[in-house]
N, C-alpha and C. Protein backbone atom coordinates (compact mmCIF):
# COMPACT_ATOMS: atom_id res chain seq x y z
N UNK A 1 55.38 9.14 -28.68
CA UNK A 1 56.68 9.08 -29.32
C UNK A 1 56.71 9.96 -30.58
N UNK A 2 55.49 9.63 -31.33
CA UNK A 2 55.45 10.73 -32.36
C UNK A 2 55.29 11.88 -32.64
N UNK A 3 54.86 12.42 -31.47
CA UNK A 3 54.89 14.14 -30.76
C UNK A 3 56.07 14.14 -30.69
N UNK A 4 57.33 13.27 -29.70
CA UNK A 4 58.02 13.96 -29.52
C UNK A 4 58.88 14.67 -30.58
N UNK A 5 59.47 13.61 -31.70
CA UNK A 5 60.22 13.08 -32.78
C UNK A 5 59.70 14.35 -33.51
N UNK A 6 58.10 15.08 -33.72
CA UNK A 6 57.61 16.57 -34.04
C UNK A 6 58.48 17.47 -33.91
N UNK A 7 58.24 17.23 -32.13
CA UNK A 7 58.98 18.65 -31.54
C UNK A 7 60.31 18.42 -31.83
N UNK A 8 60.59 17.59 -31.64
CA UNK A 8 62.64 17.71 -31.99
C UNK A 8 62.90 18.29 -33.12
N UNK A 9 61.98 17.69 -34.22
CA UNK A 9 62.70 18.00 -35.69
C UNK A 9 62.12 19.22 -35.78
N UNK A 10 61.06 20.16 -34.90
CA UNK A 10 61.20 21.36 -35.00
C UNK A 10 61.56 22.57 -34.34
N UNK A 11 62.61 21.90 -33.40
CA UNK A 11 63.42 22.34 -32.44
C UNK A 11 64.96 22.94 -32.86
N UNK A 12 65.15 21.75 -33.79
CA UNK A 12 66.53 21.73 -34.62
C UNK A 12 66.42 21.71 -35.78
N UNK A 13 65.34 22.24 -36.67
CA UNK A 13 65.22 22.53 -37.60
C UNK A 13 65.68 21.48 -38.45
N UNK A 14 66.26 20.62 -38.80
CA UNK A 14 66.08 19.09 -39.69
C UNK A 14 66.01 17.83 -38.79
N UNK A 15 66.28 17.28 -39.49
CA UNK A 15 66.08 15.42 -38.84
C UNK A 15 67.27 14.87 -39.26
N UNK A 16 67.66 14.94 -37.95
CA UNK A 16 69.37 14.79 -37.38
C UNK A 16 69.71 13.12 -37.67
N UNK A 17 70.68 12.65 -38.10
CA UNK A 17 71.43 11.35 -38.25
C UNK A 17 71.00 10.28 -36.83
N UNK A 18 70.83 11.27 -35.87
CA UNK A 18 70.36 10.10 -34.80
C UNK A 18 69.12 10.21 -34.71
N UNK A 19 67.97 10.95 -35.22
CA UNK A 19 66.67 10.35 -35.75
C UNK A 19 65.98 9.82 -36.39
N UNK A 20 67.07 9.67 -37.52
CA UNK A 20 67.24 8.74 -38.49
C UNK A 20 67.14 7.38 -38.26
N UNK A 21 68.32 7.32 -37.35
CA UNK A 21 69.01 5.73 -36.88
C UNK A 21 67.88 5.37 -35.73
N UNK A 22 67.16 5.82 -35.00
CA UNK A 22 66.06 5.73 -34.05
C UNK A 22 65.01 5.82 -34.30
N UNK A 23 64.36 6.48 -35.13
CA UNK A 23 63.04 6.85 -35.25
C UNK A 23 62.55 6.16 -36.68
N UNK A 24 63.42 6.81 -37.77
CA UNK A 24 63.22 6.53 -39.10
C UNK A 24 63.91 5.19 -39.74
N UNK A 25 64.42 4.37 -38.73
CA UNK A 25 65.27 2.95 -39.27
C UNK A 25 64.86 2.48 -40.32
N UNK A 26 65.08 2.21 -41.51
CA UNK A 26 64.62 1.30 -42.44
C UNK A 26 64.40 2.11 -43.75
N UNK A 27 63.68 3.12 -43.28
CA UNK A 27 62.66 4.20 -43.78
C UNK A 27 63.41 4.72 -45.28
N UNK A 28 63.08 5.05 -46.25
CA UNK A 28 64.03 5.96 -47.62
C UNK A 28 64.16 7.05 -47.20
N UNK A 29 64.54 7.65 -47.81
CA UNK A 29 64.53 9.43 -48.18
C UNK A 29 63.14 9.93 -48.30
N UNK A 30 62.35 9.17 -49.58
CA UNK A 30 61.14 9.15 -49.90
C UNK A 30 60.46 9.18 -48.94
N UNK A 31 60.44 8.24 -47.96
CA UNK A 31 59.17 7.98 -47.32
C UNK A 31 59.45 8.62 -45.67
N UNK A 32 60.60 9.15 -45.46
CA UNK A 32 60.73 9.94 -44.63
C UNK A 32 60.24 11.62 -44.72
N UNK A 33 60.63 12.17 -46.11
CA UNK A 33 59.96 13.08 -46.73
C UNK A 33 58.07 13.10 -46.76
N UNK A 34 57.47 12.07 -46.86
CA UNK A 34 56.34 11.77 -46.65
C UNK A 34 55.78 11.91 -45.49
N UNK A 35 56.21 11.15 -44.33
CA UNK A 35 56.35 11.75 -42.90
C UNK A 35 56.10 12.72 -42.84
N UNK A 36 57.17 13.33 -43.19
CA UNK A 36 57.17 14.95 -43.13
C UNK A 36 55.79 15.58 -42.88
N UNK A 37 55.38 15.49 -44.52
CA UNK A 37 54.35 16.01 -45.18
C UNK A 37 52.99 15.39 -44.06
N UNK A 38 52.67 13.99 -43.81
CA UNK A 38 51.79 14.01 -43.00
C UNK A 38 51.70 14.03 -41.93
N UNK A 39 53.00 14.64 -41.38
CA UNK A 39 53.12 15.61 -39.99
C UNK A 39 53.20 17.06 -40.14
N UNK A 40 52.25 17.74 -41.09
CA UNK A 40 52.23 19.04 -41.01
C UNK A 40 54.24 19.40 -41.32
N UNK A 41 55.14 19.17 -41.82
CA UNK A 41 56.47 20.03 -41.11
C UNK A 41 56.69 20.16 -42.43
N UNK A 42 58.02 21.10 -42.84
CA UNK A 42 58.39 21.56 -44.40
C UNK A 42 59.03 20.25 -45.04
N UNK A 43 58.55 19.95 -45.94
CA UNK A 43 58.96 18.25 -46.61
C UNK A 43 60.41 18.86 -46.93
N UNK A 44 60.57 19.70 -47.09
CA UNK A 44 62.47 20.31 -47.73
C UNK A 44 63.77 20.41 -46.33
N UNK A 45 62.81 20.25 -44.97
CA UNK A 45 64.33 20.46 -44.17
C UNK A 45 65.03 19.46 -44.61
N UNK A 46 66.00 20.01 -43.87
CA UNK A 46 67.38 18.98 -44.44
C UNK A 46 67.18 18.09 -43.51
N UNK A 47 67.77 16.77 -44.34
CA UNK A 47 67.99 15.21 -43.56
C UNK A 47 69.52 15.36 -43.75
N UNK A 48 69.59 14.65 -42.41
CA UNK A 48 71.32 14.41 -42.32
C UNK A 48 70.97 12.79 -42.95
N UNK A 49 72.38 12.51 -43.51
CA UNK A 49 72.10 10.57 -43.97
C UNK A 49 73.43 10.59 -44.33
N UNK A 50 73.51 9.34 -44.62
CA UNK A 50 74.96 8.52 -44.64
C UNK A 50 74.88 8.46 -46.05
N UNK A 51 76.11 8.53 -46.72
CA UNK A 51 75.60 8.15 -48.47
C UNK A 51 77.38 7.55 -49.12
N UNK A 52 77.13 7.45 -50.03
CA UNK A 52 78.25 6.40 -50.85
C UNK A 52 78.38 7.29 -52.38
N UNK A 53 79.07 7.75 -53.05
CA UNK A 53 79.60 7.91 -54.17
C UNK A 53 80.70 7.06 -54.48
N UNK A 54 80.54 6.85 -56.33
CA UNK A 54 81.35 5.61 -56.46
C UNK A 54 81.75 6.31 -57.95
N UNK A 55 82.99 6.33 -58.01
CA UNK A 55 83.50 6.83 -59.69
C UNK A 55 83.72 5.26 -60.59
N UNK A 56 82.98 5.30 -61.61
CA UNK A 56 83.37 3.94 -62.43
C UNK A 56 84.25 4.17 -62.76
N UNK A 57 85.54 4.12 -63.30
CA UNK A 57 86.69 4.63 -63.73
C UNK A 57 87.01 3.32 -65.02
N UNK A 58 87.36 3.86 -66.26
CA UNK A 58 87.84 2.95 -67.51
C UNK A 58 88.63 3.66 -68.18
N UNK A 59 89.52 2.38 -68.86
CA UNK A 59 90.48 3.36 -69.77
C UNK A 59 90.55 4.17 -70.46
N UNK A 60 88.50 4.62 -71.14
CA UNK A 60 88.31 6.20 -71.37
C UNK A 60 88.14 6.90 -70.75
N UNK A 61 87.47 6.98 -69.65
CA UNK A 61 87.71 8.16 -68.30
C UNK A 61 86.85 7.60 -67.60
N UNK A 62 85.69 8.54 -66.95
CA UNK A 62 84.75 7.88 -65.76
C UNK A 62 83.47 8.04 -66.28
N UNK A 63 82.76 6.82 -66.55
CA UNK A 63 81.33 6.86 -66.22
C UNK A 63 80.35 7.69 -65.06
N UNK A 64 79.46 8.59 -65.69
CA UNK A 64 78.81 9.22 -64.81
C UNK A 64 77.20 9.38 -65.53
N UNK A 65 76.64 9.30 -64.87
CA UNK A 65 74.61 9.27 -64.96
C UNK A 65 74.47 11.21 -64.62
N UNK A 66 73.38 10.99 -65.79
CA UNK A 66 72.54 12.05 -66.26
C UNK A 66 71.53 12.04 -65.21
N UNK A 67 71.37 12.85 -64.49
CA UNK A 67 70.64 12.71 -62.56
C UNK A 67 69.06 13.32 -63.83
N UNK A 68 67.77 12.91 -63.27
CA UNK A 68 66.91 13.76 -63.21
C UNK A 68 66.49 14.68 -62.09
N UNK A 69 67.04 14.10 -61.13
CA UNK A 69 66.45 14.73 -60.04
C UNK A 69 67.56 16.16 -59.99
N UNK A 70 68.71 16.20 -60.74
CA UNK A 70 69.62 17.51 -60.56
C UNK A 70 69.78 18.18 -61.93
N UNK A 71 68.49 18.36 -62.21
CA UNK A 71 68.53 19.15 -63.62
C UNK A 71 69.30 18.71 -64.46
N UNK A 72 69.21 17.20 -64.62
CA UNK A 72 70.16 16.76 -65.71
C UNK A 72 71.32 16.82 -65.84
N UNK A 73 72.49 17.13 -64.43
CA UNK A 73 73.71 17.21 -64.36
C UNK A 73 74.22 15.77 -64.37
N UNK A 74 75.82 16.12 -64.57
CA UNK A 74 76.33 14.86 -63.85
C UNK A 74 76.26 14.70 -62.99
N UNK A 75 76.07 13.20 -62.59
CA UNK A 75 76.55 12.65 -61.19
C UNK A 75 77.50 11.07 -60.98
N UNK A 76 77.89 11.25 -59.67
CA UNK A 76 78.62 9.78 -59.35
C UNK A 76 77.41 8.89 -59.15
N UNK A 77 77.80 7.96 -59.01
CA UNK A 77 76.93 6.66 -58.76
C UNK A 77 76.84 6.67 -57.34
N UNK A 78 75.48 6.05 -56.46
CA UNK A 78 75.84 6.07 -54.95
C UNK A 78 74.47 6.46 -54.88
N UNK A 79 74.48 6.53 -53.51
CA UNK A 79 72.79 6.60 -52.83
C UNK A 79 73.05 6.58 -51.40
N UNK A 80 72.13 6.65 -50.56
CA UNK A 80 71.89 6.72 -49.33
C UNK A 80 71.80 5.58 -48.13
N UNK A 81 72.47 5.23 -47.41
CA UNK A 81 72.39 3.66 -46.55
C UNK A 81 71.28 3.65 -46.31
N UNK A 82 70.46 2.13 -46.63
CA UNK A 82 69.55 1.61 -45.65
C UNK A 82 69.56 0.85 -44.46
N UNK A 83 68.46 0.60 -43.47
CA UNK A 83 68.61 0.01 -42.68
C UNK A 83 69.67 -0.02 -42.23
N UNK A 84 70.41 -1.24 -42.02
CA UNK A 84 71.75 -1.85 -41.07
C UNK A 84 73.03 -1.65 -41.76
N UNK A 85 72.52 -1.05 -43.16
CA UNK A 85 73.99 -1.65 -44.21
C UNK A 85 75.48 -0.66 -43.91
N UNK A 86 76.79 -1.23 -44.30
CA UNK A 86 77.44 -0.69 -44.14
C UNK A 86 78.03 0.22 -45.64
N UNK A 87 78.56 1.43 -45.05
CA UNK A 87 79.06 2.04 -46.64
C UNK A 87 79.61 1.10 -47.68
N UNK A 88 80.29 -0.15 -47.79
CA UNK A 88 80.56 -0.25 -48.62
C UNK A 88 79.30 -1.35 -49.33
N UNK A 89 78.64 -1.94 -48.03
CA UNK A 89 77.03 -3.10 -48.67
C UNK A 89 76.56 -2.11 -49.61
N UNK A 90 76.27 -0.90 -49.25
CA UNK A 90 75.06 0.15 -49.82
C UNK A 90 75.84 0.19 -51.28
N UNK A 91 76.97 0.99 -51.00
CA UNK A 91 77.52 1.27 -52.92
C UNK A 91 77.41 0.04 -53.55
N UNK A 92 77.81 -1.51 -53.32
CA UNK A 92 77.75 -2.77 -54.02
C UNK A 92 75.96 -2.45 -54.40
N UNK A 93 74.93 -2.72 -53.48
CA UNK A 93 73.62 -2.20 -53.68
C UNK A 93 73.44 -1.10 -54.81
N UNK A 94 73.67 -0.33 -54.63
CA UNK A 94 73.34 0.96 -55.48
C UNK A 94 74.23 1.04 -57.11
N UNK A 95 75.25 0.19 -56.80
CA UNK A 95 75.87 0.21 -58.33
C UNK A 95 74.70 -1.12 -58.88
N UNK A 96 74.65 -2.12 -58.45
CA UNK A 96 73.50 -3.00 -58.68
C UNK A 96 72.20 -2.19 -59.13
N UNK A 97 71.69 -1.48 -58.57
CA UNK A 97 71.18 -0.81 -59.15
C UNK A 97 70.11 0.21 -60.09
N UNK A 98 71.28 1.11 -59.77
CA UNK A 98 71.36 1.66 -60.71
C UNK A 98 72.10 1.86 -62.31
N UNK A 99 73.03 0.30 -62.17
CA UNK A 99 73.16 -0.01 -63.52
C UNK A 99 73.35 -1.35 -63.99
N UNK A 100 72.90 -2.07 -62.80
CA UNK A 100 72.35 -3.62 -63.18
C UNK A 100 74.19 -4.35 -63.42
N UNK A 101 75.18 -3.96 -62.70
CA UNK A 101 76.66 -4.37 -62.63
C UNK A 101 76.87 -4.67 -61.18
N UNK A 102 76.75 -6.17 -60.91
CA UNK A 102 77.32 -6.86 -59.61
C UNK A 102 79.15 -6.65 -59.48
N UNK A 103 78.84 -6.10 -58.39
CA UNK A 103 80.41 -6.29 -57.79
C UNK A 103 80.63 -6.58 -56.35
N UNK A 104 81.74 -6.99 -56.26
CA UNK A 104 81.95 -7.50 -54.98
C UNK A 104 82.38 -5.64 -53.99
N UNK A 105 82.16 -6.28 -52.74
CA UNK A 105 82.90 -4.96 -51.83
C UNK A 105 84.32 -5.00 -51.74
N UNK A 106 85.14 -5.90 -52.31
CA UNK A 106 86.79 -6.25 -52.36
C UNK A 106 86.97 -5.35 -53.54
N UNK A 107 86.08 -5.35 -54.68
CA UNK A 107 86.99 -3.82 -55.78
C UNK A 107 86.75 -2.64 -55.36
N UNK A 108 86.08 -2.51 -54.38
CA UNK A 108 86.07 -1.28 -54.12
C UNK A 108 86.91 -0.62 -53.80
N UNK A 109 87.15 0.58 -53.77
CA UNK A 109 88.55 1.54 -53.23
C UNK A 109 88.44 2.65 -52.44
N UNK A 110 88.26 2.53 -51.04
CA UNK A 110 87.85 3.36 -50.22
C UNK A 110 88.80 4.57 -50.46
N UNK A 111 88.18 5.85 -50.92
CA UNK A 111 89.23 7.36 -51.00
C UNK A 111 88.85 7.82 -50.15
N UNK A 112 87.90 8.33 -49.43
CA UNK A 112 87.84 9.36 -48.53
C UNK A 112 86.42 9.52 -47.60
N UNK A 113 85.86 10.23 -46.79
CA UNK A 113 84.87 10.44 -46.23
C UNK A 113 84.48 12.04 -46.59
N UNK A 114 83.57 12.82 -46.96
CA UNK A 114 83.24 14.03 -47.33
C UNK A 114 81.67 14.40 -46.64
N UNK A 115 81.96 15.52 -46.50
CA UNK A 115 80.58 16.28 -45.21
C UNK A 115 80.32 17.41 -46.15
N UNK A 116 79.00 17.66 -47.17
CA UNK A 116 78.46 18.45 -47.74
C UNK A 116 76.73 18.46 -48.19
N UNK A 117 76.15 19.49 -48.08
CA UNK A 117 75.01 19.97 -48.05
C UNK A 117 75.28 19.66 -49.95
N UNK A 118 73.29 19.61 -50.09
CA UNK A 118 73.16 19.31 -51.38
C UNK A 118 71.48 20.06 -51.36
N UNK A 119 71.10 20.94 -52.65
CA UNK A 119 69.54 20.76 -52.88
C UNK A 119 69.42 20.50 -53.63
N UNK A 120 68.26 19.57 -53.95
CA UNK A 120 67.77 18.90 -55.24
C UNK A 120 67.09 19.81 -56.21
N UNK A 121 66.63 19.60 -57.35
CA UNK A 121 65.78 20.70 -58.32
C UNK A 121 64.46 20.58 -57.79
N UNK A 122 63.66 19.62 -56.95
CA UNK A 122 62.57 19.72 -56.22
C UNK A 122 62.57 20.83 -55.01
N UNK A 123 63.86 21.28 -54.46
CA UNK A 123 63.84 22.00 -53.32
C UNK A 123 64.38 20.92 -52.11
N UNK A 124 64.63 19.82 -52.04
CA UNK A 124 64.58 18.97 -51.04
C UNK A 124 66.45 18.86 -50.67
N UNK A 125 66.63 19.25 -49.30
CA UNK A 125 67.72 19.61 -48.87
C UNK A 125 68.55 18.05 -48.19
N UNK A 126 69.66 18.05 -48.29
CA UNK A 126 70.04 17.37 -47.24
C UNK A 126 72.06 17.69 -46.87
N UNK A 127 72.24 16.76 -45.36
CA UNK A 127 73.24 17.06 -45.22
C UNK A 127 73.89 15.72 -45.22
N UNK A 128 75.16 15.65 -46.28
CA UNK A 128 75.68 14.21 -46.24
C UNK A 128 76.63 14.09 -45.63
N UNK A 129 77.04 12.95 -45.47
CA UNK A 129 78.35 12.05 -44.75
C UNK A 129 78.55 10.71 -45.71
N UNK A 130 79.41 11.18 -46.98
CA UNK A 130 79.26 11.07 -47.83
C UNK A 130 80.90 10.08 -47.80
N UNK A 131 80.31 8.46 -47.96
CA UNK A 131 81.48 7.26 -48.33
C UNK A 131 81.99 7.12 -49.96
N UNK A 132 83.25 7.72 -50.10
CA UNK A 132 83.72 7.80 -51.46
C UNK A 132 84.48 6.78 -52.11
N UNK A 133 84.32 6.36 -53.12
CA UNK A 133 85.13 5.39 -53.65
C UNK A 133 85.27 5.02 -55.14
N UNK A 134 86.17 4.34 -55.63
CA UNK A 134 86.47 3.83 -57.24
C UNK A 134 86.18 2.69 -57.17
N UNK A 135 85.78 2.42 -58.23
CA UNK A 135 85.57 1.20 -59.03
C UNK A 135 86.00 1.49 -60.57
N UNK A 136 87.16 0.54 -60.40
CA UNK A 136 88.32 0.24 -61.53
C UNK A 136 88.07 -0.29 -62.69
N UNK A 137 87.87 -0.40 -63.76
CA UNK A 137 87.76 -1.36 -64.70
C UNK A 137 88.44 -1.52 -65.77
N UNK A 138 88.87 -2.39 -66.43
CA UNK A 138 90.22 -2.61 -67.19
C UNK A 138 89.28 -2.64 -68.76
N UNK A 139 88.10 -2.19 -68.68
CA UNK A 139 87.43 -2.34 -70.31
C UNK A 139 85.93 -1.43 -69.53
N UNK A 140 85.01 -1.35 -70.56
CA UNK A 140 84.40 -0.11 -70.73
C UNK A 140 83.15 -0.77 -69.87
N UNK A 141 82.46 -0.88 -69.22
CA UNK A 141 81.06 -2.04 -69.45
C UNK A 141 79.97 -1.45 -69.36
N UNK A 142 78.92 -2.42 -69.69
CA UNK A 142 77.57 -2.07 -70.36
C UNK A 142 76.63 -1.45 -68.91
N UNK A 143 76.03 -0.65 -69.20
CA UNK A 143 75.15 -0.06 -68.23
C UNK A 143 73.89 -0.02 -68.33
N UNK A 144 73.23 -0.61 -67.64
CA UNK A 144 71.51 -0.59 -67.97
C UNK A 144 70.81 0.31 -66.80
N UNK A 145 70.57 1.33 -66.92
CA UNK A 145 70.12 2.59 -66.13
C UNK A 145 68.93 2.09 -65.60
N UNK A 146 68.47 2.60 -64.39
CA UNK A 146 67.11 2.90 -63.56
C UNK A 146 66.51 3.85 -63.83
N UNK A 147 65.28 4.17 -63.32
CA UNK A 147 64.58 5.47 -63.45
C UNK A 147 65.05 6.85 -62.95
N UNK A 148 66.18 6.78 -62.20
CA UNK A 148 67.17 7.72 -61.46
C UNK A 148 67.59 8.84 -63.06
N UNK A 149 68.01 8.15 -63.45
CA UNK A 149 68.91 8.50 -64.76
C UNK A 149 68.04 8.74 -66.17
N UNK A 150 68.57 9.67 -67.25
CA UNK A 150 68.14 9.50 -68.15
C UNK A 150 69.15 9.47 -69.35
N UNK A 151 70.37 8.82 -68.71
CA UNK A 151 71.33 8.80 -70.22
C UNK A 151 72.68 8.82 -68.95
N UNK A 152 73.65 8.39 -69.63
CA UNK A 152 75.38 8.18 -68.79
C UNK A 152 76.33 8.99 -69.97
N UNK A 153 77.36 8.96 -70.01
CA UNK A 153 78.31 9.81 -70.03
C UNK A 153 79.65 9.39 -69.82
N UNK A 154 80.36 9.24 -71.04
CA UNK A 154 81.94 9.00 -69.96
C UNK A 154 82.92 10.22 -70.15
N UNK A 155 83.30 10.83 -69.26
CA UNK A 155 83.69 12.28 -69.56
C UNK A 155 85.40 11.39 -69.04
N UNK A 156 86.47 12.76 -69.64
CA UNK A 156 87.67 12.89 -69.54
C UNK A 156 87.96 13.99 -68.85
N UNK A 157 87.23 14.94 -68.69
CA UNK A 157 87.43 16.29 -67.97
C UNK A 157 86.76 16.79 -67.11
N UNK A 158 86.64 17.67 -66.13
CA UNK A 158 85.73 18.28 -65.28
C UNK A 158 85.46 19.39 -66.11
N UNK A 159 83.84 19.74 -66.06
CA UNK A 159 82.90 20.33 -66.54
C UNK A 159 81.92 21.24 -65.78
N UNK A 160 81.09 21.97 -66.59
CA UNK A 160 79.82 22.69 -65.82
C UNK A 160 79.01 21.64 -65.36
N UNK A 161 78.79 20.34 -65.94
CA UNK A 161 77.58 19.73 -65.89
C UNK A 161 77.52 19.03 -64.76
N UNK A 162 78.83 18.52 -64.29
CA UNK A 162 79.01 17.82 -62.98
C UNK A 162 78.15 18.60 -62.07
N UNK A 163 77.87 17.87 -61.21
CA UNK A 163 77.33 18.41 -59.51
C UNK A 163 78.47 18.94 -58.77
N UNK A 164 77.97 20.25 -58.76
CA UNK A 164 79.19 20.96 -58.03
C UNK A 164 79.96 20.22 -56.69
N UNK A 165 79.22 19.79 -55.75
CA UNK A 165 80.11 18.79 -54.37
C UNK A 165 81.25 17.59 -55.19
N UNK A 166 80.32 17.59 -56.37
CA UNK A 166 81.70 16.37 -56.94
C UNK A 166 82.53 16.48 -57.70
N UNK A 167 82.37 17.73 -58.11
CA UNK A 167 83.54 17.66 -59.20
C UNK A 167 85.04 17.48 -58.71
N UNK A 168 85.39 18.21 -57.63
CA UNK A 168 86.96 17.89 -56.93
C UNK A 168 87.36 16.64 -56.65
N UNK A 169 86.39 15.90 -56.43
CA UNK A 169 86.28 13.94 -56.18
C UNK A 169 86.73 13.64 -57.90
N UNK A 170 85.88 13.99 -58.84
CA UNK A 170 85.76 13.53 -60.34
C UNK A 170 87.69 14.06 -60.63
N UNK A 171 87.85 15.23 -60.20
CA UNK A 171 89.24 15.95 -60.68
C UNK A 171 90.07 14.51 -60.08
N UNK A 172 89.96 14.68 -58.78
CA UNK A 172 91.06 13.97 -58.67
C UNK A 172 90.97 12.41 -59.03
N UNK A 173 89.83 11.47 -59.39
CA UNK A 173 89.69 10.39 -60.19
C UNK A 173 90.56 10.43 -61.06
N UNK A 174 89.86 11.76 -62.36
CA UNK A 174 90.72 11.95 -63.61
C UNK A 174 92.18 11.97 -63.48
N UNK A 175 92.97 12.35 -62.46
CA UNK A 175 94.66 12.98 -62.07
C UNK A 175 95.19 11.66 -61.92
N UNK A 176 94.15 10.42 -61.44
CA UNK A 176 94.84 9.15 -60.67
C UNK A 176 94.01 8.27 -60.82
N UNK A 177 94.07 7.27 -61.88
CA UNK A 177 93.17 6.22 -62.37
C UNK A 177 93.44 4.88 -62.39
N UNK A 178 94.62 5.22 -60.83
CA UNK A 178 94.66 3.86 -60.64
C UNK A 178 93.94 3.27 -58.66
């Protein structure tokens, strides 16, 4: 089985969303990348994966995290589905966190679905299918960061610093903050 799952992913040059869901079930980013590596293959092809961005949105503008992994740009909040979960389990998960703020999947505000390539400052590629959404808040709240992050941000404007795939998501947050 593990020959084959070789040859595929070097057949098609990354590790496709349905080898993911078959082969790699459960598995991170991390430890699929690891794979990689102790299967001889380039730890940087691209992974296709399912992922969640989430704009905090407050009556000063939107909360956004200082990425280490993207040269210190902005970013939205959000991460990659595990296992069984559905887009909106994972963002409740991942705002948990990565800033220690429980919310239910009822505030959430489903905006859109988005399909874009990303490389990290390590070199490590992927292709998303990317679940977008707001989270509203009527006052500012406290954020206690993970190791992901090294500092947050509440910006009013689109900037250089944003991650380029998000800034048109961040624009149109800022245009409509409700």
């Amino acid at each position: 089985m593990q020959e084959d799952v070789v040859k595929k992913i070097k057949a098609e040059g990354k590790v496709s969303e349905e080898l993911i869901k078959k082969f790699f079930k459960g598995k991170s980013f991390k430890e699929i990348r690891e794979w990689l590596t102790e299967n001889g293959l380039d730890t940087h092809i691209i992974l296709e994966l399912q992922s969640t961005e989430i704009a905090l949105i407050t009556p000063v503008g939107i909360i956004m995290q200082v990425r280490k992994l993207d040269n210190n740009k902005l970013g939205l909040w959000g991460g990659s589905l595990e296992r069984e979960e559905t887009p909106r389990q994972c963002a409740v998960r991942e705002i948990f966190e990565e800033t220690k703020l429980q919310i239910s999947e009822r505030k959430l505000k489903f905006i859109s679905v988005d399909k874009h390539y990303h490389t990290y400052s390590n070199g490590d590629r992927a292709k998303f299918t990317t679940h977008r959404y707001k989270l509203i808040f009527d006052y500012v709240p406290e954020i206690v960061l993970d190791e992901e992050s090294t500092d947050y941000e509440i910006i009013t404007s689109v900037d250089h610093r944003i991650i380029e795939e998000q800034k048109y998501f961040v624009y149109q947050c800022l245009q409509d903050r409700n």
